[in-house]
N, C-alpha and C. Protein backbone atom coordinates (compact mmCIF):
# COMPACT_ATOMS: atom_id res chain seq x y z
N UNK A 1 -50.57 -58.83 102.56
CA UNK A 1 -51.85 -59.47 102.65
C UNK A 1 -52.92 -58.39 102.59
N UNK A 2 -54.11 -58.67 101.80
CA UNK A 2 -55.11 -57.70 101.58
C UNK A 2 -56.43 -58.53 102.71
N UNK A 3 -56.73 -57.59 103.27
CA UNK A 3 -58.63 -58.30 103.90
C UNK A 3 -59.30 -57.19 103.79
N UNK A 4 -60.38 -57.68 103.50
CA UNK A 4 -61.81 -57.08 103.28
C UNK A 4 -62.66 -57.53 104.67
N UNK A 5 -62.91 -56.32 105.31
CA UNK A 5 -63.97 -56.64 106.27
C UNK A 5 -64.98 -56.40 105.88
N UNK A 6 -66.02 -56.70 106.42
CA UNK A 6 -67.74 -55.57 106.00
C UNK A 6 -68.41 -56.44 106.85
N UNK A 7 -68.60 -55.32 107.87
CA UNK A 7 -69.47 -55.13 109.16
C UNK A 7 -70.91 -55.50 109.08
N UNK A 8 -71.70 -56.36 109.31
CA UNK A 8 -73.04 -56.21 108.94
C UNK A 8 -74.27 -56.02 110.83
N UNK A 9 -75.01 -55.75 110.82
CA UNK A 9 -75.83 -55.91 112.12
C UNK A 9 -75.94 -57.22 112.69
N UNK A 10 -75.37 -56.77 114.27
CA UNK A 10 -75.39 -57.65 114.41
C UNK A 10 -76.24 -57.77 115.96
N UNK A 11 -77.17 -58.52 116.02
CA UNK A 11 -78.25 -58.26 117.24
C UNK A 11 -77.92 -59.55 118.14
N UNK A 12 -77.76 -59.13 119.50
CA UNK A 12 -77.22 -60.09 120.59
C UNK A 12 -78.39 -60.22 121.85
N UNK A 13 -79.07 -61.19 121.89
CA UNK A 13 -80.13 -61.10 122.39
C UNK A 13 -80.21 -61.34 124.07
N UNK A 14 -79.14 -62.66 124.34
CA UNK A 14 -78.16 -62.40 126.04
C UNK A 14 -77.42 -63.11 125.82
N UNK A 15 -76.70 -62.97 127.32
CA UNK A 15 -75.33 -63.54 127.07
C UNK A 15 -75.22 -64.34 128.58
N UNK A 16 -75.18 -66.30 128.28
CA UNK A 16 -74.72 -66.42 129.87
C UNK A 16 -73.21 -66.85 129.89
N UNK A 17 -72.84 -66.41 131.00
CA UNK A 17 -71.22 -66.30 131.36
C UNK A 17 -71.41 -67.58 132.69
N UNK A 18 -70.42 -68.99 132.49
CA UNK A 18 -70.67 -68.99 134.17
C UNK A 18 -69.51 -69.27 134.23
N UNK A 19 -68.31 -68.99 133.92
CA UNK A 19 -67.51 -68.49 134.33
C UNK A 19 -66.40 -67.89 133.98
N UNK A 20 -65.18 -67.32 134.47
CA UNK A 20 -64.21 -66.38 134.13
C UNK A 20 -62.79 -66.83 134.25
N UNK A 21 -61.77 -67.12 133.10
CA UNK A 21 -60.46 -67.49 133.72
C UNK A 21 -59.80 -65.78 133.73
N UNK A 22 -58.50 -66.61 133.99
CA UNK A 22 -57.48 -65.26 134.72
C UNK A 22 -56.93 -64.22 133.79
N UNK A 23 -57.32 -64.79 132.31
CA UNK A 23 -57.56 -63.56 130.74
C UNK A 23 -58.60 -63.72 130.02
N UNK A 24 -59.49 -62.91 130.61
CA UNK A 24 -61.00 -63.23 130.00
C UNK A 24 -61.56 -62.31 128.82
N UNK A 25 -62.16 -62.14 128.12
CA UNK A 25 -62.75 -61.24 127.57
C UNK A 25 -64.28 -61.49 126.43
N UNK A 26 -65.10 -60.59 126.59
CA UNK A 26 -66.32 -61.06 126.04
C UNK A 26 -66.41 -60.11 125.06
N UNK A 27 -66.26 -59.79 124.01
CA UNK A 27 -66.30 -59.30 122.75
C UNK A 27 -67.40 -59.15 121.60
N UNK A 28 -68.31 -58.21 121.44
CA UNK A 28 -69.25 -58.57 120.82
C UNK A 28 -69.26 -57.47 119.72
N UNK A 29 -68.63 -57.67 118.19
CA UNK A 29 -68.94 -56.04 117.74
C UNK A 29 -67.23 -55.66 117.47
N UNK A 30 -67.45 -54.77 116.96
CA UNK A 30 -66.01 -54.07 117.08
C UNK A 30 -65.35 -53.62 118.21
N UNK A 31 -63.93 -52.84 118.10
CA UNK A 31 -63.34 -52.22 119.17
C UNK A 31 -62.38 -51.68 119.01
N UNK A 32 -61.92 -50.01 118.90
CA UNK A 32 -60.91 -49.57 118.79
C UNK A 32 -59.83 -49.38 119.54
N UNK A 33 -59.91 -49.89 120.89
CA UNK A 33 -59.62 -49.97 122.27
C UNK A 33 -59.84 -50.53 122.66
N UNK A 34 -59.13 -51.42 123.95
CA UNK A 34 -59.71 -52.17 124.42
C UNK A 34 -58.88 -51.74 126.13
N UNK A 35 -59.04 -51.74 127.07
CA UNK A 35 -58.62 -51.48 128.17
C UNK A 35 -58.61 -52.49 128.97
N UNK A 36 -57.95 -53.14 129.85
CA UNK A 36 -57.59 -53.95 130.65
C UNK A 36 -57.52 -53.49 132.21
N UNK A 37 -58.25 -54.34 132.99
CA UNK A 37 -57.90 -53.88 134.56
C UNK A 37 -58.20 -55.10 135.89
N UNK A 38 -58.31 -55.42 136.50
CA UNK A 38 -57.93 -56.29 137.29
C UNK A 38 -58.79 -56.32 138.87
N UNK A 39 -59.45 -56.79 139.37
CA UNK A 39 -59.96 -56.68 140.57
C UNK A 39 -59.64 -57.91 141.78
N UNK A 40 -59.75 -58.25 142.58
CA UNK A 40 -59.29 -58.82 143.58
C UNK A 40 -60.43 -58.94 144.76
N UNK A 41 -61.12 -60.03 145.05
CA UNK A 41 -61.56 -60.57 146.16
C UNK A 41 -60.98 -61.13 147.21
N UNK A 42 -60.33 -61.06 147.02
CA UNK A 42 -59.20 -61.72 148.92
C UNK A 42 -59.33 -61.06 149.88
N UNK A 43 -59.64 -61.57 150.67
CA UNK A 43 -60.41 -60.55 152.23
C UNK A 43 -58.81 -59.79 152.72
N UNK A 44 -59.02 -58.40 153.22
CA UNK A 44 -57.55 -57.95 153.91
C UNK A 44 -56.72 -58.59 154.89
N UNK A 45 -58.02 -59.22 155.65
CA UNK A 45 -57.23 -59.77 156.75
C UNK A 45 -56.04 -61.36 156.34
N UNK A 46 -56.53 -61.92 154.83
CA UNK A 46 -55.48 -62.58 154.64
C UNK A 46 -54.30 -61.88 154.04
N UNK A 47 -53.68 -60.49 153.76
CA UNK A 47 -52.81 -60.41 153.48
C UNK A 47 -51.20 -60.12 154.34
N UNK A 48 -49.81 -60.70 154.43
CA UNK A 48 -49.28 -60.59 155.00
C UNK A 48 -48.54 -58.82 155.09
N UNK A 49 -48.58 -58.69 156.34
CA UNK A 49 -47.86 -57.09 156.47
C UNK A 49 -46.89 -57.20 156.69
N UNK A 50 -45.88 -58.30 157.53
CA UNK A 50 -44.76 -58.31 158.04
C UNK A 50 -43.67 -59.13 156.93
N UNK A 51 -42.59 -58.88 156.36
CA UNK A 51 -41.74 -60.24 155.99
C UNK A 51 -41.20 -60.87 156.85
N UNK A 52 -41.29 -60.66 157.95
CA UNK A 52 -41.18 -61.85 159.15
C UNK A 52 -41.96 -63.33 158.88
N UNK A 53 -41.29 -64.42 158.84
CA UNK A 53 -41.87 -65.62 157.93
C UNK A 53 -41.98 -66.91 159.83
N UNK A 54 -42.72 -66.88 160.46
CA UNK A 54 -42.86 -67.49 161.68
C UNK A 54 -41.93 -68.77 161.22
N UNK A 55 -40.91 -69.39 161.88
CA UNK A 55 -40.11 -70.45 162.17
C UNK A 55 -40.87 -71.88 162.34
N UNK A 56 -41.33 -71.30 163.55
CA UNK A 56 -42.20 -72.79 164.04
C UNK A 56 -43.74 -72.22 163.78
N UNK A 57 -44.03 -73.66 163.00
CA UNK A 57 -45.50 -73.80 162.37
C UNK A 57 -46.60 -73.73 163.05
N UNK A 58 -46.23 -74.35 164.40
CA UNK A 58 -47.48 -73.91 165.67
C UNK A 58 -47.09 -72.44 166.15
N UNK A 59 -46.83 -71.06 165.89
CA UNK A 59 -46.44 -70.44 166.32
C UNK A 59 -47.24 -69.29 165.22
N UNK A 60 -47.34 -70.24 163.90
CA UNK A 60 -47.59 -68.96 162.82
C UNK A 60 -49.14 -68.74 162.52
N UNK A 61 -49.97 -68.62 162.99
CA UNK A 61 -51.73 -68.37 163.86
C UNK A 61 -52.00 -68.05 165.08
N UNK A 62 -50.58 -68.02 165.78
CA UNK A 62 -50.61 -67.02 167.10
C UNK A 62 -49.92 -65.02 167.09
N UNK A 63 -50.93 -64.29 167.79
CA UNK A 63 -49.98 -63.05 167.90
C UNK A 63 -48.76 -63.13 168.28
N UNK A 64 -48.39 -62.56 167.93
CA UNK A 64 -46.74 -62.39 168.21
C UNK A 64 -46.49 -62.23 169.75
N UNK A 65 -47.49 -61.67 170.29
CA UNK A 65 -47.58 -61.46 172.01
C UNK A 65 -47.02 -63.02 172.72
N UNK A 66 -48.19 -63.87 172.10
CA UNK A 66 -48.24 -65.53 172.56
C UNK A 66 -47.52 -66.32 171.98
N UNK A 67 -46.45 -66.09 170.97
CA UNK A 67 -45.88 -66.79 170.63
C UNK A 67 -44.54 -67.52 171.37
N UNK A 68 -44.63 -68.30 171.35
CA UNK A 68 -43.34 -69.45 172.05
C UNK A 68 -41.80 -69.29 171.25
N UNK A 69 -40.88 -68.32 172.21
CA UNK A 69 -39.76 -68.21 171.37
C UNK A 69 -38.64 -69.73 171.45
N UNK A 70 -38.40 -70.05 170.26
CA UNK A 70 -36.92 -71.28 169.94
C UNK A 70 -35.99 -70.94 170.41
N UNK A 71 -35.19 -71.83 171.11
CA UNK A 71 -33.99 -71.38 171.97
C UNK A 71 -32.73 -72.67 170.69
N UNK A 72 -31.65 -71.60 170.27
CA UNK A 72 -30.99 -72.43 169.78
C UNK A 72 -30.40 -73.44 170.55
């Protein structure tokens, strides 16, 4: 297959975005590269540190101090 490109000016006056899915990209123009990277808003305090997975459901929003142990 043969293509012919030819680039001409191209003037972009703004741009509104309102919103972003989870592979986004806004492209205006050429690009010999393109780089990819990833950012994350999730507050720290929701992430889990332990693989300890709490048993009982009233138990798993308490410290581990206050928690009510299951007796088999």
């Amino acid at each position: 297959m043969k293509m012919t490109v030819t680039n001409k000016c191209i003037r972009v006056g703004s741009i509104k975005i309102s919103g972003v899915g989870s592979a986004s990209i806004v492209l205006i123009g050429d690009a010999e590269v393109i780089t990819s990277s990833s950012r994350f808003d999730t507050p720290a305090d929701s992430f889990v540190y332990s693989p300890n997975v709490p048993l009982n459901p009233a138990n798993a929003l308490m410290p581990p101090s206050d928690r009510v142990r299951e007796e088999a």
